[in-house]
N, C-alpha and C. Protein backbone atom coordinates (compact mmCIF):
# COMPACT_ATOMS: atom_id res chain seq x y z
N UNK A 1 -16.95 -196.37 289.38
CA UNK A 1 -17.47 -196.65 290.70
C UNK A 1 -17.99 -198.09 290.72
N UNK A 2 -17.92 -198.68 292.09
CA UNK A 2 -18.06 -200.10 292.51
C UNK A 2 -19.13 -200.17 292.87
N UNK A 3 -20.63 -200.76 292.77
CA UNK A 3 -21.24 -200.66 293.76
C UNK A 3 -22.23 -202.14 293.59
N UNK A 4 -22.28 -202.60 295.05
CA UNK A 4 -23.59 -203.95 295.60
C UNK A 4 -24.31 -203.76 295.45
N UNK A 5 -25.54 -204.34 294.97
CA UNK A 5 -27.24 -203.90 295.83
C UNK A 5 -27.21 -205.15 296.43
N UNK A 6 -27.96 -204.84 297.26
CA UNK A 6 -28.41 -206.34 298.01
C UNK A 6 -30.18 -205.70 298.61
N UNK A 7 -30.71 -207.05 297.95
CA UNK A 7 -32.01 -206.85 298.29
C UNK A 7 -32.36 -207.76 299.79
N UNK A 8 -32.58 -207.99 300.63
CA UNK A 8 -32.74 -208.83 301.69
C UNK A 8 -34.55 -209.40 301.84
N UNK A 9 -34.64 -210.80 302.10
CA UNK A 9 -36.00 -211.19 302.20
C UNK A 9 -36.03 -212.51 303.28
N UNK A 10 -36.86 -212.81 303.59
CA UNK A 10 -36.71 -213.72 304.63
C UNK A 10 -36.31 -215.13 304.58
N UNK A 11 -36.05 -215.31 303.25
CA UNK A 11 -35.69 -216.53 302.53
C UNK A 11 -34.43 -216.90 301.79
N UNK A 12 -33.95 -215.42 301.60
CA UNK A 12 -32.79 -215.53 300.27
C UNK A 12 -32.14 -213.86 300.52
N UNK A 13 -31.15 -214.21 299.79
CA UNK A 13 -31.01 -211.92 299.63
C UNK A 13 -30.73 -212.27 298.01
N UNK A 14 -30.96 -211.24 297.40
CA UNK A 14 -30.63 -210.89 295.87
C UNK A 14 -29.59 -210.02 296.00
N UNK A 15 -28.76 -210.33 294.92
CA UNK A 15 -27.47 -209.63 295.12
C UNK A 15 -27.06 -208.92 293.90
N UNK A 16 -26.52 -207.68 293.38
CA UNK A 16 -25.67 -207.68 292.00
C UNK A 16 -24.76 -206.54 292.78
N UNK A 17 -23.63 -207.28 291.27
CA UNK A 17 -22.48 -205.97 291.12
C UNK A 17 -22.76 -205.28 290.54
N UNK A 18 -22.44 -204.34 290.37
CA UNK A 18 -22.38 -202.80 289.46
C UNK A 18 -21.21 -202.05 289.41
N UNK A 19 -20.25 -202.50 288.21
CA UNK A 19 -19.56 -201.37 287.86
C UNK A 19 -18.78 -200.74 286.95
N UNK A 20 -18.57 -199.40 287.16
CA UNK A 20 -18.90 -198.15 286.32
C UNK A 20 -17.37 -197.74 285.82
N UNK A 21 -16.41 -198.30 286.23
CA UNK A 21 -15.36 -197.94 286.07
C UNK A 21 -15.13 -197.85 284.98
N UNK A 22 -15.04 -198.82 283.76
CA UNK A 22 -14.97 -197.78 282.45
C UNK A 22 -15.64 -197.18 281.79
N UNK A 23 -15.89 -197.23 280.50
CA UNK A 23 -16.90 -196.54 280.07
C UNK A 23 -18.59 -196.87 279.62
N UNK A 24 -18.73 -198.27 280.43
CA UNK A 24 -19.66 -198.39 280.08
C UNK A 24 -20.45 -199.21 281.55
N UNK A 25 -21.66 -199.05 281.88
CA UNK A 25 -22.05 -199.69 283.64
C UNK A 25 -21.98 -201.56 283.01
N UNK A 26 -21.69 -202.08 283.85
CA UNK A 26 -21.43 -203.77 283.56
C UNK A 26 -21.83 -204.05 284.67
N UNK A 27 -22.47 -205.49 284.72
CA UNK A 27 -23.05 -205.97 286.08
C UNK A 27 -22.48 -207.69 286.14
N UNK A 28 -21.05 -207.59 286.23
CA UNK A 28 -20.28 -209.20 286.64
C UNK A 28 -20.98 -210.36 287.37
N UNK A 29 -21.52 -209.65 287.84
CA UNK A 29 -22.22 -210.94 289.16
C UNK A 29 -23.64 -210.32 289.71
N UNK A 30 -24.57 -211.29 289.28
CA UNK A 30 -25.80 -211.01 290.04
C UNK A 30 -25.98 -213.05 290.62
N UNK A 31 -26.64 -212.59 291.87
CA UNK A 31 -26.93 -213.94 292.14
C UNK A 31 -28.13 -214.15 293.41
N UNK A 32 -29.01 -215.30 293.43
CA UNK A 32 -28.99 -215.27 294.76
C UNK A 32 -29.00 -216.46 295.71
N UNK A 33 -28.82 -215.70 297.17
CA UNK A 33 -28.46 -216.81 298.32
C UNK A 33 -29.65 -216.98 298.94
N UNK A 34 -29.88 -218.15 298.85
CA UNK A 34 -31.00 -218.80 300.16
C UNK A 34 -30.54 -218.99 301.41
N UNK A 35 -31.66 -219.15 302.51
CA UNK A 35 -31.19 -219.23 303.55
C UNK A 35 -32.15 -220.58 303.37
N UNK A 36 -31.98 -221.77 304.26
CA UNK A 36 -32.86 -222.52 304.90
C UNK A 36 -33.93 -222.14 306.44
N UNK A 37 -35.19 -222.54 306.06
CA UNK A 37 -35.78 -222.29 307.50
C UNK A 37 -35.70 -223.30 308.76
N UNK A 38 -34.64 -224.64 308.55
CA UNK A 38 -34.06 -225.23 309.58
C UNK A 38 -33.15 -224.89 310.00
N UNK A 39 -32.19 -224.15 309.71
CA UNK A 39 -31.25 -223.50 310.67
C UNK A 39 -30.42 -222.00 310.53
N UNK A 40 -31.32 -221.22 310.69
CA UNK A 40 -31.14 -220.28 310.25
C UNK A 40 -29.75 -219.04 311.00
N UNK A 41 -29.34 -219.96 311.99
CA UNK A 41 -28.24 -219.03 312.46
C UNK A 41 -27.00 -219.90 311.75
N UNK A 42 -26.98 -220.88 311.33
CA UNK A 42 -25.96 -221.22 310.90
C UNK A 42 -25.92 -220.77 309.80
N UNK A 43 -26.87 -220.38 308.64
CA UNK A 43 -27.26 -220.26 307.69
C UNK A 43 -26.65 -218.40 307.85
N UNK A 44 -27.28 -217.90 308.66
CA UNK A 44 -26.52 -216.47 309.22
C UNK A 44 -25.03 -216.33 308.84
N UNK A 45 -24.22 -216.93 309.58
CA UNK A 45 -22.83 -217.25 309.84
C UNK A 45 -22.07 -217.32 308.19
N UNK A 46 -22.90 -218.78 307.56
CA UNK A 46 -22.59 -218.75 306.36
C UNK A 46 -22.66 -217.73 305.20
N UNK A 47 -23.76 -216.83 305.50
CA UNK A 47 -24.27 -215.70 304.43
C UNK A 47 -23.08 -214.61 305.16
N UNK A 48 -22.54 -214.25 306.33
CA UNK A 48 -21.81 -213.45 306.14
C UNK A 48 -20.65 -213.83 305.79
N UNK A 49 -19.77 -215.04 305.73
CA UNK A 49 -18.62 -215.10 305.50
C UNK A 49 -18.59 -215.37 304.08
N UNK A 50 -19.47 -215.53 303.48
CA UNK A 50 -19.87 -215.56 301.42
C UNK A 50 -19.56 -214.46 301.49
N UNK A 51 -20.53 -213.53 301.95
CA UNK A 51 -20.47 -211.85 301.41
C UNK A 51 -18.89 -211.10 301.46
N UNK A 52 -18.80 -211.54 303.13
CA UNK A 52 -16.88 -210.70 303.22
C UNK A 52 -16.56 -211.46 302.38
N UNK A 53 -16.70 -212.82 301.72
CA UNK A 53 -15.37 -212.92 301.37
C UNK A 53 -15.16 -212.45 299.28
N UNK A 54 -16.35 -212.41 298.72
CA UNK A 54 -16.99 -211.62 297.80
C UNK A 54 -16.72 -209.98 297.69
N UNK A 55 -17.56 -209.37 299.05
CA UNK A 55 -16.50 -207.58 298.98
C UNK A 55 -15.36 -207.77 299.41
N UNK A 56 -13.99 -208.88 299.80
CA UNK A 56 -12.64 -208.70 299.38
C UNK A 56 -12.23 -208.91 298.45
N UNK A 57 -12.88 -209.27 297.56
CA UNK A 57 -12.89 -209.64 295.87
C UNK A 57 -13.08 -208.92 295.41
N UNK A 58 -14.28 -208.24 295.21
CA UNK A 58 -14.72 -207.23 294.47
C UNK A 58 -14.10 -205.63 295.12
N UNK A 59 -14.09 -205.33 296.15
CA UNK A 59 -13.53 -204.00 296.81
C UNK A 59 -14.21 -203.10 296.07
N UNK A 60 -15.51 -203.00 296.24
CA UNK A 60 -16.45 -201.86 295.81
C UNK A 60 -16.24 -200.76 297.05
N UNK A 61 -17.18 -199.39 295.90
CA UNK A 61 -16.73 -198.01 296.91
C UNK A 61 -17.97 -198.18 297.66
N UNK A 62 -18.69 -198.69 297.23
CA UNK A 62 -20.18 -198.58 298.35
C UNK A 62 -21.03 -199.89 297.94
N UNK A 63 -21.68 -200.08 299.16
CA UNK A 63 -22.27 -201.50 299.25
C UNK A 63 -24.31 -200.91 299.79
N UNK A 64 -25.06 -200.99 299.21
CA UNK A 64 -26.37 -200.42 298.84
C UNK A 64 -27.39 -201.86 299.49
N UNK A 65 -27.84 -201.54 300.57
CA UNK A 65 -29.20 -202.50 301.33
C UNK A 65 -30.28 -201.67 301.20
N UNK A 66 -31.66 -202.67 300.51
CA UNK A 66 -32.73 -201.82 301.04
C UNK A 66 -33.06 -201.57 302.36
N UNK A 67 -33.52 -200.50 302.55
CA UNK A 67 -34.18 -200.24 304.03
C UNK A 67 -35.41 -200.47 304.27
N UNK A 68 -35.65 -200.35 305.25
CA UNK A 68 -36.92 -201.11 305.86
C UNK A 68 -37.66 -199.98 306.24
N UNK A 69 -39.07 -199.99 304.90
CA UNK A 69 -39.31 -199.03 305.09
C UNK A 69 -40.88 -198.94 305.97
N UNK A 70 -40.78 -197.58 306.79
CA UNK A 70 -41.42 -197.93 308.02
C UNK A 70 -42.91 -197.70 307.50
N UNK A 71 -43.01 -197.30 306.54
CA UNK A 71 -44.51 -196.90 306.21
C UNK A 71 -45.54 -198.37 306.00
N UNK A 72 -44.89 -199.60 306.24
CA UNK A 72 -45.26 -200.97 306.19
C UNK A 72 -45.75 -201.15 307.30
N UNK A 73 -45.41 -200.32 308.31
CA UNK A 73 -46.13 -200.52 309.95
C UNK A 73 -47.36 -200.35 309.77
N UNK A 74 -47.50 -198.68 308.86
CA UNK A 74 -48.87 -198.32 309.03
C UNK A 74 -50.14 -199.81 308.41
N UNK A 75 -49.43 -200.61 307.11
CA UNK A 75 -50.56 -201.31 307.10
C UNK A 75 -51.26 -202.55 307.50
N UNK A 76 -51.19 -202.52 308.71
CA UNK A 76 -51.68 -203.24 309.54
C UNK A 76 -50.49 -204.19 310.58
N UNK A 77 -50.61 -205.41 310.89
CA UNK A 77 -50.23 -205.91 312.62
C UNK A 77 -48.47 -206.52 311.57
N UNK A 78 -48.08 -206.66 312.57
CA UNK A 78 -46.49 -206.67 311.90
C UNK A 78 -46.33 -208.40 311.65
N UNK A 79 -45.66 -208.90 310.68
CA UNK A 79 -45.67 -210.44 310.66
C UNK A 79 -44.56 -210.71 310.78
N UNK A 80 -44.45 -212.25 310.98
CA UNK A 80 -42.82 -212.75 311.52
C UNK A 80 -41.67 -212.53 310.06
N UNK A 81 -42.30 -212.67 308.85
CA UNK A 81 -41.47 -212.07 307.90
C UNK A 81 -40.61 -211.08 307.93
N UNK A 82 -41.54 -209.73 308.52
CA UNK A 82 -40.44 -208.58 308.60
C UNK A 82 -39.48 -209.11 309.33
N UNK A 83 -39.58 -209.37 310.99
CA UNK A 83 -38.77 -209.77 311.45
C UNK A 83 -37.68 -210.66 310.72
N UNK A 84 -37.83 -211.61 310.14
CA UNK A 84 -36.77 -212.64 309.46
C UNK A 84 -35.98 -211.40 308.27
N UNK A 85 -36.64 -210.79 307.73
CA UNK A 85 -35.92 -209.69 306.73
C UNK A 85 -34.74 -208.88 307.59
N UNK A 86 -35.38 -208.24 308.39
CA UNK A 86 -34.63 -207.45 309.52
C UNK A 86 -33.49 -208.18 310.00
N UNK A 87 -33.38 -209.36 310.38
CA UNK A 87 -32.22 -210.22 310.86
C UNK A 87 -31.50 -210.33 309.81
N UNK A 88 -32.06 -210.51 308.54
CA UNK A 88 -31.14 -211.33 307.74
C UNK A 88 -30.54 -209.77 306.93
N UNK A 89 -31.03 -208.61 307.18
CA UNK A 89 -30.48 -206.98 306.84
C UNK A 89 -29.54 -206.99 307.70
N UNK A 90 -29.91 -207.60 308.98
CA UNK A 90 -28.67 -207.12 309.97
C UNK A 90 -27.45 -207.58 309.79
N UNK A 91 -27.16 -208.68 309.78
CA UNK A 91 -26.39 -210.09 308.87
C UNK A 91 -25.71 -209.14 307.85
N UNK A 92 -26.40 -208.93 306.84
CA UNK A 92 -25.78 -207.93 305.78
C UNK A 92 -25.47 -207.03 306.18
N UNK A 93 -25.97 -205.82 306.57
CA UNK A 93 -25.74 -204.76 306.72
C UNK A 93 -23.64 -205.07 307.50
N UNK A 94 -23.76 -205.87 308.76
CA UNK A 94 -22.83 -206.16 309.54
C UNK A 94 -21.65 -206.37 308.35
N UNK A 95 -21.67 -207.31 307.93
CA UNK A 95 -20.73 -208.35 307.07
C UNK A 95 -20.32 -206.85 306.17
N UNK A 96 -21.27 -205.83 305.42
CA UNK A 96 -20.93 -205.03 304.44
C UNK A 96 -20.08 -203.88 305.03
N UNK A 97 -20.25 -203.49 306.34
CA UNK A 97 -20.03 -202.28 306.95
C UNK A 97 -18.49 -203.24 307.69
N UNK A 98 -18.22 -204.24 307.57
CA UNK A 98 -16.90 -204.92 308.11
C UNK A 98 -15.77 -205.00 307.57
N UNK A 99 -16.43 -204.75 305.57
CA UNK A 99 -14.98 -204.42 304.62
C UNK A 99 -15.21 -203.19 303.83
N UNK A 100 -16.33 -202.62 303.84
CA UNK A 100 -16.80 -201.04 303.37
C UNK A 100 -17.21 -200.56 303.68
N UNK A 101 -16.35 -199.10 304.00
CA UNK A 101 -16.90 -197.95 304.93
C UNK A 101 -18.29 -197.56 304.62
N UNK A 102 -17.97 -197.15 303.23
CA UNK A 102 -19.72 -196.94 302.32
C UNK A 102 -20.82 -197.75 302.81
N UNK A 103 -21.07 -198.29 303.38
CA UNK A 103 -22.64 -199.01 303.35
C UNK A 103 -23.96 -197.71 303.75
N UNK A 104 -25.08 -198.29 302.76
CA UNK A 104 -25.50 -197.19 302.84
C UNK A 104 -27.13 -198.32 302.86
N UNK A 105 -27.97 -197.94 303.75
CA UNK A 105 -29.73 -198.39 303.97
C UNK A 105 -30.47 -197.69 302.56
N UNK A 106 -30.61 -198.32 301.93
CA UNK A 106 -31.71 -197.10 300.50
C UNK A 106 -32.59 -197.14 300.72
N UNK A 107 -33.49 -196.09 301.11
CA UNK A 107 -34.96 -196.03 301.13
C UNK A 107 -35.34 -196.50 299.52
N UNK A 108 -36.68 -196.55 299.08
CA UNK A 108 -37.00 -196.14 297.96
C UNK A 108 -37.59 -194.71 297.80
N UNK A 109 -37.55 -194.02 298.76
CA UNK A 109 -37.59 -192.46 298.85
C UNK A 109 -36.43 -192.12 297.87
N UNK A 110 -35.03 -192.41 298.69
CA UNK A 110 -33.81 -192.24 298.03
C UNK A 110 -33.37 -192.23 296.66
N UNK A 111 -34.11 -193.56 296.37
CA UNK A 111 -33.78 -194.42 294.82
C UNK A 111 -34.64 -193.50 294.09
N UNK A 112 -36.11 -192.94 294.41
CA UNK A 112 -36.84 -192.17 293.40
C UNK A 112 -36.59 -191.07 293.32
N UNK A 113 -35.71 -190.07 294.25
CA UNK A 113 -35.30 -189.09 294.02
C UNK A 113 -33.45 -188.69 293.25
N UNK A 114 -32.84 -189.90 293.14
CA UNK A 114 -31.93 -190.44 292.35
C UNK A 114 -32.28 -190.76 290.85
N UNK A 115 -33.17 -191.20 290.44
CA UNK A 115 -33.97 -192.01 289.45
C UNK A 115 -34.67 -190.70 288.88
N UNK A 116 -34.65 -189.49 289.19
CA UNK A 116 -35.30 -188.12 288.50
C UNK A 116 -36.98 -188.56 288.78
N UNK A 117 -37.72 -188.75 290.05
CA UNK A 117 -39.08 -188.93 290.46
C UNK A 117 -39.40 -190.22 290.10
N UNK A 118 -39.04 -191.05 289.43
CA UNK A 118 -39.22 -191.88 288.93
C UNK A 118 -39.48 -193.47 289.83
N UNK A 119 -40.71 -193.53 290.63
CA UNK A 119 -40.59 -194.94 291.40
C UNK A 119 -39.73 -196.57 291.33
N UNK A 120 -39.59 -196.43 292.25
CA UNK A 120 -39.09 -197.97 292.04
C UNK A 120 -39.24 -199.25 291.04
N UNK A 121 -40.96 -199.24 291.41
CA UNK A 121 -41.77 -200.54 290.57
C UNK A 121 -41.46 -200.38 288.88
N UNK A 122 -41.54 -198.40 288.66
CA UNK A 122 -41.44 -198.58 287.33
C UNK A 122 -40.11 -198.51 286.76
N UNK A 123 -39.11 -198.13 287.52
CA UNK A 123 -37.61 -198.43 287.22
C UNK A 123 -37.27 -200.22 286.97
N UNK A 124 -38.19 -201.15 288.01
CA UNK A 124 -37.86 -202.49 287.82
C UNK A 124 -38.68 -202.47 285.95
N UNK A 125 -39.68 -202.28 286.01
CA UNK A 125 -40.16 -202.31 284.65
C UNK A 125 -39.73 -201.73 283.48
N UNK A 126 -39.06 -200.92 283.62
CA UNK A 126 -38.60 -200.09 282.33
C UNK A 126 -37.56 -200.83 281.94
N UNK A 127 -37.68 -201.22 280.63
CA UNK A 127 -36.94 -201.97 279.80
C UNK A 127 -35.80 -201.02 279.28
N UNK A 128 -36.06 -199.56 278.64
CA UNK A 128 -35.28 -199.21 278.39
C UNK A 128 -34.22 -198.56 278.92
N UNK A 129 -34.52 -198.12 281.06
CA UNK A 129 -33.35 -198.26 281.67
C UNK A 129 -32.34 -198.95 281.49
N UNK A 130 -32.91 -200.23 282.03
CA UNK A 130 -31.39 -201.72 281.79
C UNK A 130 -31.30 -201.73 280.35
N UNK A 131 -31.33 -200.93 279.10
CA UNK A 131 -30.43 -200.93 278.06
C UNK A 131 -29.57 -199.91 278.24
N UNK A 132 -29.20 -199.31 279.55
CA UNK A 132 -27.95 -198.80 280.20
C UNK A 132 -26.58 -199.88 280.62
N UNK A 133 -27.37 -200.79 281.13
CA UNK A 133 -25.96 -201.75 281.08
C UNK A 133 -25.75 -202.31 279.92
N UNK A 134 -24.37 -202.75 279.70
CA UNK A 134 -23.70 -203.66 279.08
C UNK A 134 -23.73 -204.89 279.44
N UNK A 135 -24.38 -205.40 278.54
CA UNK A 135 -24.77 -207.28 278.88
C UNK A 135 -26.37 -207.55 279.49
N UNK A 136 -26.39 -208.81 280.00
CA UNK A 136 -28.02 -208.61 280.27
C UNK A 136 -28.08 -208.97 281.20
N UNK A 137 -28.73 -208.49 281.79
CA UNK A 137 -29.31 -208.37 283.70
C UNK A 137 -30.93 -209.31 283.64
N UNK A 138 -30.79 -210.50 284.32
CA UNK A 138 -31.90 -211.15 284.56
C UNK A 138 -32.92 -210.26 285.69
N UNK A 139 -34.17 -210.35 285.20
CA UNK A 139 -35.17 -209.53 285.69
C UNK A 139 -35.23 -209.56 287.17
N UNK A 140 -35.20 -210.64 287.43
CA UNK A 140 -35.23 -210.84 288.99
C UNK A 140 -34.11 -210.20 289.74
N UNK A 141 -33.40 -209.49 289.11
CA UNK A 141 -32.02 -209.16 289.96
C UNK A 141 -31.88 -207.56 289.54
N UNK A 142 -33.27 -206.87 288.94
CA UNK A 142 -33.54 -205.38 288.67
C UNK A 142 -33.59 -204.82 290.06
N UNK A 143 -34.07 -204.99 290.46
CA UNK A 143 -34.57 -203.87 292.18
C UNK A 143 -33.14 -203.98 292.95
N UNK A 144 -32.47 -205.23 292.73
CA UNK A 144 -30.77 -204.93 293.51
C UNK A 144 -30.12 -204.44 292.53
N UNK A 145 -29.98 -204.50 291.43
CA UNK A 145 -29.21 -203.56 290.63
C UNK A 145 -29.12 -202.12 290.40
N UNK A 146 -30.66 -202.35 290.83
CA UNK A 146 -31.23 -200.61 291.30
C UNK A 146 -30.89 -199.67 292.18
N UNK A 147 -30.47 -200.33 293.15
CA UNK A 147 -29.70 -199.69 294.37
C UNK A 147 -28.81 -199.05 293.99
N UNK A 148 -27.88 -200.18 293.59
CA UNK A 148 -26.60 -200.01 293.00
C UNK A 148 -26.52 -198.45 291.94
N UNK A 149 -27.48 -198.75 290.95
CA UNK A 149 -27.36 -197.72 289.35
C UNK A 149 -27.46 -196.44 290.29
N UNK A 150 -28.92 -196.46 291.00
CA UNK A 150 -29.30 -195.28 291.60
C UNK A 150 -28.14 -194.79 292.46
N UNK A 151 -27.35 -195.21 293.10
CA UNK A 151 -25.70 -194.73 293.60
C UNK A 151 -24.91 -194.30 292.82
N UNK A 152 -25.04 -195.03 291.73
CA UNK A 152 -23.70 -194.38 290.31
C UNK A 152 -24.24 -193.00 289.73
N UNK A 153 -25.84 -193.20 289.83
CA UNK A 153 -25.95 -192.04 289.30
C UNK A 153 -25.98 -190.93 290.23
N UNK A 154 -25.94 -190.99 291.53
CA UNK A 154 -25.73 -189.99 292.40
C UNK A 154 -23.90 -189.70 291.78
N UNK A 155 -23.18 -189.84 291.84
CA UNK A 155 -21.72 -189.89 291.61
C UNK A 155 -20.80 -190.45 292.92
């Protein structure tokens, strides 16, 4: 199995591959894209035609965005960040759902009940998870890889 994570933030998205196809999980490509805060629709434009043109390369079975999770309302007044996250999810989400049917929003509800109860924060921390892949996964690119694993291990 093929699978993206893409983490989205108001500045950049984090990205990895994940895949499972032979016998061992491998992660080819982790990377990430900035956006600039001077022009950010062009910057739009550009982040989706990277991505399509990346999942026609790669042709993964599913492409994994975090979701936006709403329990962030409850703590307190909403900032222009979310908003910039949300645009730049939409951006993704669009571009992913344009060459793979699979696109799928991950809660971290999702990921911890994938992960056998196991939270997010301490899946990014556990060292001896990522001695599941083959090769080495830079730390900063754990929580999008996470998406991804937590999909493979659904099947």
């Amino acid at each position: 199995m093929k699978v993206v994570g893409i983490v989205p933030s108001p500045s950049a998205i984090l990205i990895a591959f994940l895949d499972s196809t032979g016998t061992a999980i491998v992660c080819p490509f982790c990377d990430e894209w900035s956006l600039s805060a001077a022009d950010r629709l062009d910057d739009y434009v550009a982040l989706r035609a990277r991505l399509v043109e990346k999942l026609e390369q790669w042709k993964p079975d599913t492409v994994c965005i975090t979701a936006f999770e709403p329990f962030a309302l409850t703590k307190g007044r909403a900032q222009a960040s979310w908003f910039k996250t949300a645009e730049v999810r939409g951006v993704v989400a669009e571009a992913a759902r344009s060459i793979v049917a699979a696109t799928e929003l991950r809660s971290k509800r999702t990921i911890k009940t994938s992960m056998e109860g196991k939270n997010v924060d301490a899946c990014v921390k556990d060292d001896t998870l990522w001695q599941r892949l083959t090769g080495s996964l830079p730390k900063k690119y754990r929580e999008s890889a996470l998406l991804a694993l937590s999909r493979i291990d659904e099947g």
